[in-house]
C-alpha atoms as a PDB file:
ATOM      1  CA  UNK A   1     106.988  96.277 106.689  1.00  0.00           C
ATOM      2  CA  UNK A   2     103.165  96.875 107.086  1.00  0.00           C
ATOM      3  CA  UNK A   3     102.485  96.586 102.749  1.00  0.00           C
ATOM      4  CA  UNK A   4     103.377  93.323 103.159  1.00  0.00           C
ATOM      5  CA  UNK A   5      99.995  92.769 104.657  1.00  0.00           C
ATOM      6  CA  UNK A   6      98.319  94.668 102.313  1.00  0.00           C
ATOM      7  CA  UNK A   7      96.542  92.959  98.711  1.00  0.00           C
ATOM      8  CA  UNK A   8      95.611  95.051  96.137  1.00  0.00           C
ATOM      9  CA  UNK A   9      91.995  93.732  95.934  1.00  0.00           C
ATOM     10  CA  UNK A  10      88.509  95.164  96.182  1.00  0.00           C
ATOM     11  CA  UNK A  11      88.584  96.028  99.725  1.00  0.00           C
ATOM     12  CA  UNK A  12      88.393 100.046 100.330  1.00  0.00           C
ATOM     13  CA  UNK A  13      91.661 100.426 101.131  1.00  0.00           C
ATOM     14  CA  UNK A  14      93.129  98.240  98.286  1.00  0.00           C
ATOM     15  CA  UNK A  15      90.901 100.277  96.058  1.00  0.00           C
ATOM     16  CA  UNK A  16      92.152 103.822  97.540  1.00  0.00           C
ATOM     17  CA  UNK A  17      95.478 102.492  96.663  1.00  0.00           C
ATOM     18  CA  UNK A  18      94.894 101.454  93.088  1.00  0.00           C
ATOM     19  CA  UNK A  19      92.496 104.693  92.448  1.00  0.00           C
ATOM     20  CA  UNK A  20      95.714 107.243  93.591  1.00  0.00           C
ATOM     21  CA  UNK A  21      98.159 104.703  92.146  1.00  0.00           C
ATOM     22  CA  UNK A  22      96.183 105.536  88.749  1.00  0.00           C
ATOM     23  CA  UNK A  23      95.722 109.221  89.015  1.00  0.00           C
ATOM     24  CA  UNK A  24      97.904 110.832  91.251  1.00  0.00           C
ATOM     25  CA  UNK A  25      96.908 112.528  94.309  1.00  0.00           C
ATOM     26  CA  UNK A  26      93.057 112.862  95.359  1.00  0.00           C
ATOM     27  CA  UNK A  27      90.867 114.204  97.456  1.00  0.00           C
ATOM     28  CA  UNK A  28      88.433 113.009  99.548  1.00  0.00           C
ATOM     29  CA  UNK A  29      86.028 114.751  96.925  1.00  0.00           C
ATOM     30  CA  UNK A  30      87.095 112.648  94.012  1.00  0.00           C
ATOM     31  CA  UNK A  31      87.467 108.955  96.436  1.00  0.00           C
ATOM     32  CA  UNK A  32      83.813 109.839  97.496  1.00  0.00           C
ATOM     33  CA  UNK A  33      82.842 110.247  93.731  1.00  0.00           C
ATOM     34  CA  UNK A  34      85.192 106.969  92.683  1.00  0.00           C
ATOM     35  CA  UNK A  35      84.281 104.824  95.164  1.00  0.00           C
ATOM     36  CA  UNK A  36      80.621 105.951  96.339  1.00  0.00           C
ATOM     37  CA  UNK A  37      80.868 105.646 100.172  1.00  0.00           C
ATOM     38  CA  UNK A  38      81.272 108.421 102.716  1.00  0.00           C
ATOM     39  CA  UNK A  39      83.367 110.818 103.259  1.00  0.00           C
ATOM     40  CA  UNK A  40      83.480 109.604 107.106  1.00  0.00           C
ATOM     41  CA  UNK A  41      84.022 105.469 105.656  1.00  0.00           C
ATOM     42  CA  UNK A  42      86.894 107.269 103.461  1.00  0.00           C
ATOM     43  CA  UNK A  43      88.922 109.177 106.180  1.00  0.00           C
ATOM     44  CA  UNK A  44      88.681 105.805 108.008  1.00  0.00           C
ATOM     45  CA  UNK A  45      90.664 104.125 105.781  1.00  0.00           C
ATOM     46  CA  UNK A  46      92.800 106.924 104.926  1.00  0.00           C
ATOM     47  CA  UNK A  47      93.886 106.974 108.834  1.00  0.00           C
ATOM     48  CA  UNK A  48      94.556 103.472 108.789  1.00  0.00           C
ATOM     49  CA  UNK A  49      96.696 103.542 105.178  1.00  0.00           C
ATOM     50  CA  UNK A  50      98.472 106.503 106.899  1.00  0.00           C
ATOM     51  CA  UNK A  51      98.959 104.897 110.057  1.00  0.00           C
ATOM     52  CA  UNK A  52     100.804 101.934 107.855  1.00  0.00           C
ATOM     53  CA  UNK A  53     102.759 104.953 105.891  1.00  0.00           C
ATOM     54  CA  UNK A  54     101.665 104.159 102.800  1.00  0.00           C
ATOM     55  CA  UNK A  55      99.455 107.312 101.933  1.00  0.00           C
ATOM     56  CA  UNK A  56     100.028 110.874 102.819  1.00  0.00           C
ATOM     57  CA  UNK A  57      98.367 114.106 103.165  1.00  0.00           C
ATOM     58  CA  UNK A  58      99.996 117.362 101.392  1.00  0.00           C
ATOM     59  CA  UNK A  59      97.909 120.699 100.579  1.00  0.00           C
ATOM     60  CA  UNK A  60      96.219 120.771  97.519  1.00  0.00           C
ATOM     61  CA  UNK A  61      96.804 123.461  95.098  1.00  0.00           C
ATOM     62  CA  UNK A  62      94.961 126.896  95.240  1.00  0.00           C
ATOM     63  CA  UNK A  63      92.329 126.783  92.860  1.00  0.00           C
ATOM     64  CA  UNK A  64      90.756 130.253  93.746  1.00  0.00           C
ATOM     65  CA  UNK A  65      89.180 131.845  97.366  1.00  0.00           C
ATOM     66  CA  UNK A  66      88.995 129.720 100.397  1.00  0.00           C
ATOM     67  CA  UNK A  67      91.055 127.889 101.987  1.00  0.00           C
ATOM     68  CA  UNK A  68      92.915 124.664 100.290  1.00  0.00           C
ATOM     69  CA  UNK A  69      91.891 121.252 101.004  1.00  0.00           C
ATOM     70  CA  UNK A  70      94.347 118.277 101.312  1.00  0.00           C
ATOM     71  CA  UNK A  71      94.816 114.890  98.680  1.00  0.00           C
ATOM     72  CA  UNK A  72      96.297 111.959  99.055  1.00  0.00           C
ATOM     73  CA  UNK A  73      99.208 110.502  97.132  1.00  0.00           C
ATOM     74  CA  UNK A  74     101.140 107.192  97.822  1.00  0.00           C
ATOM     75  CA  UNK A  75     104.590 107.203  99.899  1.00  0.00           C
ATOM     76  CA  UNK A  76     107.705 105.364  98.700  1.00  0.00           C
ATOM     77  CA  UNK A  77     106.976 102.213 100.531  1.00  0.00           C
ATOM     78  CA  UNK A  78     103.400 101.726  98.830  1.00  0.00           C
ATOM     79  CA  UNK A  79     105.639 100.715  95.901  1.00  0.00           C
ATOM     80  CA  UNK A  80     106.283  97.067  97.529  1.00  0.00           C
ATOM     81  CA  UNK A  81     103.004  96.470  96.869  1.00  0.00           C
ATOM     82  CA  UNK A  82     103.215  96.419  93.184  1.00  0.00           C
ATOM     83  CA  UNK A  83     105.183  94.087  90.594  1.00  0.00           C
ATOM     84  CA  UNK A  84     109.131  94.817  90.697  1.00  0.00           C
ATOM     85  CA  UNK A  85     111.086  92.477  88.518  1.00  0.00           C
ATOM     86  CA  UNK A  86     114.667  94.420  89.218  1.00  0.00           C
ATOM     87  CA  UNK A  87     115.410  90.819  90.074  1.00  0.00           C
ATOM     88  CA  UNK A  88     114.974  89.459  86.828  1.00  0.00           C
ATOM     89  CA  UNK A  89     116.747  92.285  85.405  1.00  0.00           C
ATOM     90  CA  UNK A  90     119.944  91.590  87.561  1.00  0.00           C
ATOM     91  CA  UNK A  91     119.744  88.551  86.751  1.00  0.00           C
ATOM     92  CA  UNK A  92     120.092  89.243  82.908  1.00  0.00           C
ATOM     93  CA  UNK A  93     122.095  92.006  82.786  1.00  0.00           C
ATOM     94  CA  UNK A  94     124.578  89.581  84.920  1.00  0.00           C
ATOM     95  CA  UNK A  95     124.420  86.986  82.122  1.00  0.00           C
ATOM     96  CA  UNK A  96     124.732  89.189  79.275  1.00  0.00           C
ATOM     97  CA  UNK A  97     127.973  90.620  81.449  1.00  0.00           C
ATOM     98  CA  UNK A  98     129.597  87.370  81.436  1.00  0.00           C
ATOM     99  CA  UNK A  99     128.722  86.267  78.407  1.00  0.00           C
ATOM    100  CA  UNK A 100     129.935  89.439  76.696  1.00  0.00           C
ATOM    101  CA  UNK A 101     132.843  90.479  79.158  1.00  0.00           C
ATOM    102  CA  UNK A 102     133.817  87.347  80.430  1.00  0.00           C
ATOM    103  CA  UNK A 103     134.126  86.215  84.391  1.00  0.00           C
ATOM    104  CA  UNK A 104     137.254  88.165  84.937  1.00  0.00           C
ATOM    105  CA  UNK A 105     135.834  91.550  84.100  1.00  0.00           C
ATOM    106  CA  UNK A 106     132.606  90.851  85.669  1.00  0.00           C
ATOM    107  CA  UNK A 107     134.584  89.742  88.786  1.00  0.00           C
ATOM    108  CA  UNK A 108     136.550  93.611  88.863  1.00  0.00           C
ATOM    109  CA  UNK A 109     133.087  95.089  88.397  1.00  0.00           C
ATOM    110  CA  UNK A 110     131.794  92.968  91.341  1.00  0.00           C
ATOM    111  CA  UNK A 111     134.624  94.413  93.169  1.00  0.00           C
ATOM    112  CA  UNK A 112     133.532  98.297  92.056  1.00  0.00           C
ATOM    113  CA  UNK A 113     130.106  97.997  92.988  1.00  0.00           C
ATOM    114  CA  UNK A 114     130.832  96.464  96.189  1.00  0.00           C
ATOM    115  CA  UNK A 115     133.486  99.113  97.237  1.00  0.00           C
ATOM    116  CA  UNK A 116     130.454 101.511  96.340  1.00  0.00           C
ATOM    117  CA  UNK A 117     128.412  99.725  98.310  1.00  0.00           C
ATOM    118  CA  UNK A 118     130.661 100.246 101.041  1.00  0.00           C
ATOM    119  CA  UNK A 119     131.149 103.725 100.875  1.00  0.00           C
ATOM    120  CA  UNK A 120     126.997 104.183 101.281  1.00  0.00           C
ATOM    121  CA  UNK A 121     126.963 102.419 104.305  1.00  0.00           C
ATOM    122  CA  UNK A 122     130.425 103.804 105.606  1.00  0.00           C
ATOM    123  CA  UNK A 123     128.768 107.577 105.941  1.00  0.00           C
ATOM    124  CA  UNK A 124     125.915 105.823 108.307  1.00  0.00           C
ATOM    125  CA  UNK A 125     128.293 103.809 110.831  1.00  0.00           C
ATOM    126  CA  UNK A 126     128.601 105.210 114.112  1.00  0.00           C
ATOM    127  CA  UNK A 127     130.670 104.064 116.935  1.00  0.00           C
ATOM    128  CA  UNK A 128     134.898 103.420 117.476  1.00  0.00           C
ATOM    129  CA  UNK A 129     134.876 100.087 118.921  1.00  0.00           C
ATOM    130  CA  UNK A 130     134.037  97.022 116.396  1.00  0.00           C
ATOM    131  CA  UNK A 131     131.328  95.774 118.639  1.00  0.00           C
ATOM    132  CA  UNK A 132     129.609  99.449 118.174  1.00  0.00           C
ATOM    133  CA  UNK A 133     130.336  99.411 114.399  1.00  0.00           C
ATOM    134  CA  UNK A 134     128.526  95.886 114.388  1.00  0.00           C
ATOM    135  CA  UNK A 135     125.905  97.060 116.085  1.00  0.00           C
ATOM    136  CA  UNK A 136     125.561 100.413 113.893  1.00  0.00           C
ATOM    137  CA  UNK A 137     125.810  97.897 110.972  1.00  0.00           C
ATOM    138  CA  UNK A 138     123.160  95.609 112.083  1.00  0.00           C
ATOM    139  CA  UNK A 139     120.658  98.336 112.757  1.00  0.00           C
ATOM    140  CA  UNK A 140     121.427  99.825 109.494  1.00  0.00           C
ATOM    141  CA  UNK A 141     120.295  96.642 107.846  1.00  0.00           C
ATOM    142  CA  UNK A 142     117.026  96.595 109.760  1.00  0.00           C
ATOM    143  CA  UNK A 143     116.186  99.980 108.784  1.00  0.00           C
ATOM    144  CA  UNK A 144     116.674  98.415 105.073  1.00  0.00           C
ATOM    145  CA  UNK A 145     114.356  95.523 105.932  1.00  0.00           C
ATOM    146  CA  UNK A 146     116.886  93.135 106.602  1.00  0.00           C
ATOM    147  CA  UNK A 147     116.184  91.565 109.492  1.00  0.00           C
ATOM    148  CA  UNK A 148     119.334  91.072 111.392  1.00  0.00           C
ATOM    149  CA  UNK A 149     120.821  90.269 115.128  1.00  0.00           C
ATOM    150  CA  UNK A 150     124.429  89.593 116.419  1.00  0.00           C
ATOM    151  CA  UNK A 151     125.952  86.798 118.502  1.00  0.00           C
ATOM    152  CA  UNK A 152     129.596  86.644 120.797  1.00  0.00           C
ATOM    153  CA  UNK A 153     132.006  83.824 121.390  1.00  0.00           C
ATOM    154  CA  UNK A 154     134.835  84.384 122.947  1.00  0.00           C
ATOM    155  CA  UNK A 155     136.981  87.265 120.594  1.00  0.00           C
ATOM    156  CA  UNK A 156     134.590  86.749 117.782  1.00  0.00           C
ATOM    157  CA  UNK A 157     131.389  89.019 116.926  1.00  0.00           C
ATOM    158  CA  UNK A 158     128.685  86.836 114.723  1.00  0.00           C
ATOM    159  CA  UNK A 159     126.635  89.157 112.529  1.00  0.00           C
ATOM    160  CA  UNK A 160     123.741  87.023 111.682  1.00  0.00           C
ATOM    161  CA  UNK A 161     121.113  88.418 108.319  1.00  0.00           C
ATOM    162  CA  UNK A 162     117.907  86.187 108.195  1.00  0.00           C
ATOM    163  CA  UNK A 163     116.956  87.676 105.166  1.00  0.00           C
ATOM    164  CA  UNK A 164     119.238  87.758 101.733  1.00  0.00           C
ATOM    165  CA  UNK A 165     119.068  90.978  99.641  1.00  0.00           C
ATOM    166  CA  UNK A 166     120.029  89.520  96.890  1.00  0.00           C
ATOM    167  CA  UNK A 167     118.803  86.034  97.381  1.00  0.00           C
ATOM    168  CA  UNK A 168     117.591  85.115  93.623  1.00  0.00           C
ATOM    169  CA  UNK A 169     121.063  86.037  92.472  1.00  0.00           C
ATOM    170  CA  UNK A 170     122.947  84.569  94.720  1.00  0.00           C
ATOM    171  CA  UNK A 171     121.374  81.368  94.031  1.00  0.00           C
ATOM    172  CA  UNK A 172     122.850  81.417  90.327  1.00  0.00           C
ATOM    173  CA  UNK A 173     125.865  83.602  91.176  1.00  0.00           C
ATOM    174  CA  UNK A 174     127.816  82.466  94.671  1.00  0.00           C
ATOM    175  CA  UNK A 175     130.323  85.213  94.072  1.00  0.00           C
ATOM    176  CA  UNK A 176     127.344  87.657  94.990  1.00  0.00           C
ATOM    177  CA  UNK A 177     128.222  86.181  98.664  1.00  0.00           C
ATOM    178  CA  UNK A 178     131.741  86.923  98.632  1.00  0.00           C
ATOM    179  CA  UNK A 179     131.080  90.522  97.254  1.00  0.00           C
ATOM    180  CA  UNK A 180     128.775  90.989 100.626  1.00  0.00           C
ATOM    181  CA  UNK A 181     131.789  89.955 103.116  1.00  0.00           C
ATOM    182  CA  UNK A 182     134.041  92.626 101.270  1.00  0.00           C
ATOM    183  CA  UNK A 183     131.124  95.025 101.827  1.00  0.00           C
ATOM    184  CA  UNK A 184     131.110  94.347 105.218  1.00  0.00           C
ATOM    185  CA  UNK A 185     134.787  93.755 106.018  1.00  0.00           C
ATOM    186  CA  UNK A 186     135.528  97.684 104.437  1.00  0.00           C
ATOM    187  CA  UNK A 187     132.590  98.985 106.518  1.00  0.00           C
ATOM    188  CA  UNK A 188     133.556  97.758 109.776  1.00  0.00           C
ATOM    189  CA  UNK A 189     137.517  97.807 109.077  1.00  0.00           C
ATOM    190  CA  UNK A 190     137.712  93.978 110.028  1.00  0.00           C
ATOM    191  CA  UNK A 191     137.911  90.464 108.711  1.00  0.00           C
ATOM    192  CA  UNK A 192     135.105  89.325 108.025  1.00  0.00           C
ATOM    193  CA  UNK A 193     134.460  85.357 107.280  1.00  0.00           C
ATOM    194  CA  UNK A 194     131.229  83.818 106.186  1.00  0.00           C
ATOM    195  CA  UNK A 195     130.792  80.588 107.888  1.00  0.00           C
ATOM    196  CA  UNK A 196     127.849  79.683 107.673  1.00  0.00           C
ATOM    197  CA  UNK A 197     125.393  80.763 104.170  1.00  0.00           C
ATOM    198  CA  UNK A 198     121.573  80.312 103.230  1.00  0.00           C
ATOM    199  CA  UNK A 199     122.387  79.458 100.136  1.00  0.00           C
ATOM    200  CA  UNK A 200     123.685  76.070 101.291  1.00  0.00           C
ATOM    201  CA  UNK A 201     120.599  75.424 103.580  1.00  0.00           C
ATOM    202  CA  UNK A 202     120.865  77.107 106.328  1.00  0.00           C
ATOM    203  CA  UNK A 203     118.442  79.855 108.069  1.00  0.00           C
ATOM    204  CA  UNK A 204     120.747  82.079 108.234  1.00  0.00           C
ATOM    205  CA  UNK A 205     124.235  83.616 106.719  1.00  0.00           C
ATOM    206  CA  UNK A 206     126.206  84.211 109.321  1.00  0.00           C
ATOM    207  CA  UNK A 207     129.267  86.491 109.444  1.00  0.00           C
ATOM    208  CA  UNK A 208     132.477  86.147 112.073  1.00  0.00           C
ATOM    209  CA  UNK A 209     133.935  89.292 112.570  1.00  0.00           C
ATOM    210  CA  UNK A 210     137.318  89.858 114.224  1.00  0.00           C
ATOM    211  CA  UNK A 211     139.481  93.224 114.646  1.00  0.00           C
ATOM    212  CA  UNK A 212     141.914  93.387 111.663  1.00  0.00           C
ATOM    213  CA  UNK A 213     145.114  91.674 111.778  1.00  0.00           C
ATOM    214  CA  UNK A 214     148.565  93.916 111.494  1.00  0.00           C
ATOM    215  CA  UNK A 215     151.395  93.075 109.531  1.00  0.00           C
ATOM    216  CA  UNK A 216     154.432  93.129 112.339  1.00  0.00           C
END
């Protein structure tokens, strides 16, 4: 994702980001007046923060005759750039759970969310064949910044994921791991196996799926 590139320091385009961060959208009036450069130096940067989706242009409000300008407000993604500590909040709230509920419910909850999980993901696969639900998985989790690829041998699909969603709690919590597979093994309406796991090292988790075995 382009943010990650992006500091929130003194440059122009670190301050454009902290000035509408602050006060909502602007216009190129109000940069001008905050940051004392051009208007041409301003709609530089604006292309290029646009360009990276992190700013964009809507129609200002009437505010009498003439016709409306535009301002400037941050996108969704222009919120990696800022502090997010959902991880240490996981992280308690999953203590407090087991400490107040006790492994076994937290385990059933684990179970809930994961089956939720599922369902989210369920309404985006596309394709019949496992290899083409794979695929439609794998893509999914590049769209969610995931980076991902897949691997054959023989009757087995590998689904590889090179980065861990929920890597800081799956470092204290290895059943965070086994809630993923489930994920994965209702989405694609396989078995799914992790073989191989970052968490023990590796560069990768990697995930052998096969079609899903019948009763006779």
């Amino acid at each position: 994702m382009s943010s990650l590139y992006y500091r929130l320091d003194d440059s122009p385009r670190g301050r454009i980001i902290q000035l509408i961060q602050r006060h909502g959208s602007l216009d190129i009036k109000e940069l001008r007046s905050a940051l004392g450069v051009s208007d041409t130096a301003i709609r530089q940067q604006l292309r290029r923060l646009q360009a990276d989706g992190l700013i964009r242009a809507s129609r200002a409000p009437s505010r009498g005759p003439g016709r409306p300008g535009q301002v400037y407000e941050l996108t969704p993604e222009a919120r990696d750039l800022f502090a997010s500590y959902s991880e240490d909040l996981a992280l308690n709230l999953y203590a407090e759970l087991l400490a107040d509920q006790g492994p076994e419910v937290v385990s059933r909850l684990l179970d809930r969310v994961g089956a939720r999980l599922a369902r989210q993901y369920e309404g985006q696969i596309t394709g019949k064949a496992l290899q083409e639900r794979v695929h439609s998985l794998s893509q999914i989790l590049d769209d969610k910044g995931i980076m991902s690829d897949i691997s054959r041998d023989a009757d087995v699909i590998f689904l590889h994921e090179y980065h861990c969603p929920y890597h800081e709690l799956a470092e204290v919590h290895r059943e965070i791991c086994e809630m993923e597979r489930g994920v994965m093994a209702q989405v694609l309406n396989a078995d799914v196996e992790l073989t191989v796991c970052m968490m023990d090292g590796h560069h990768s988790c990697s995930f052998a799926v096969r079609p899903q075995m019948r009763n006779a």
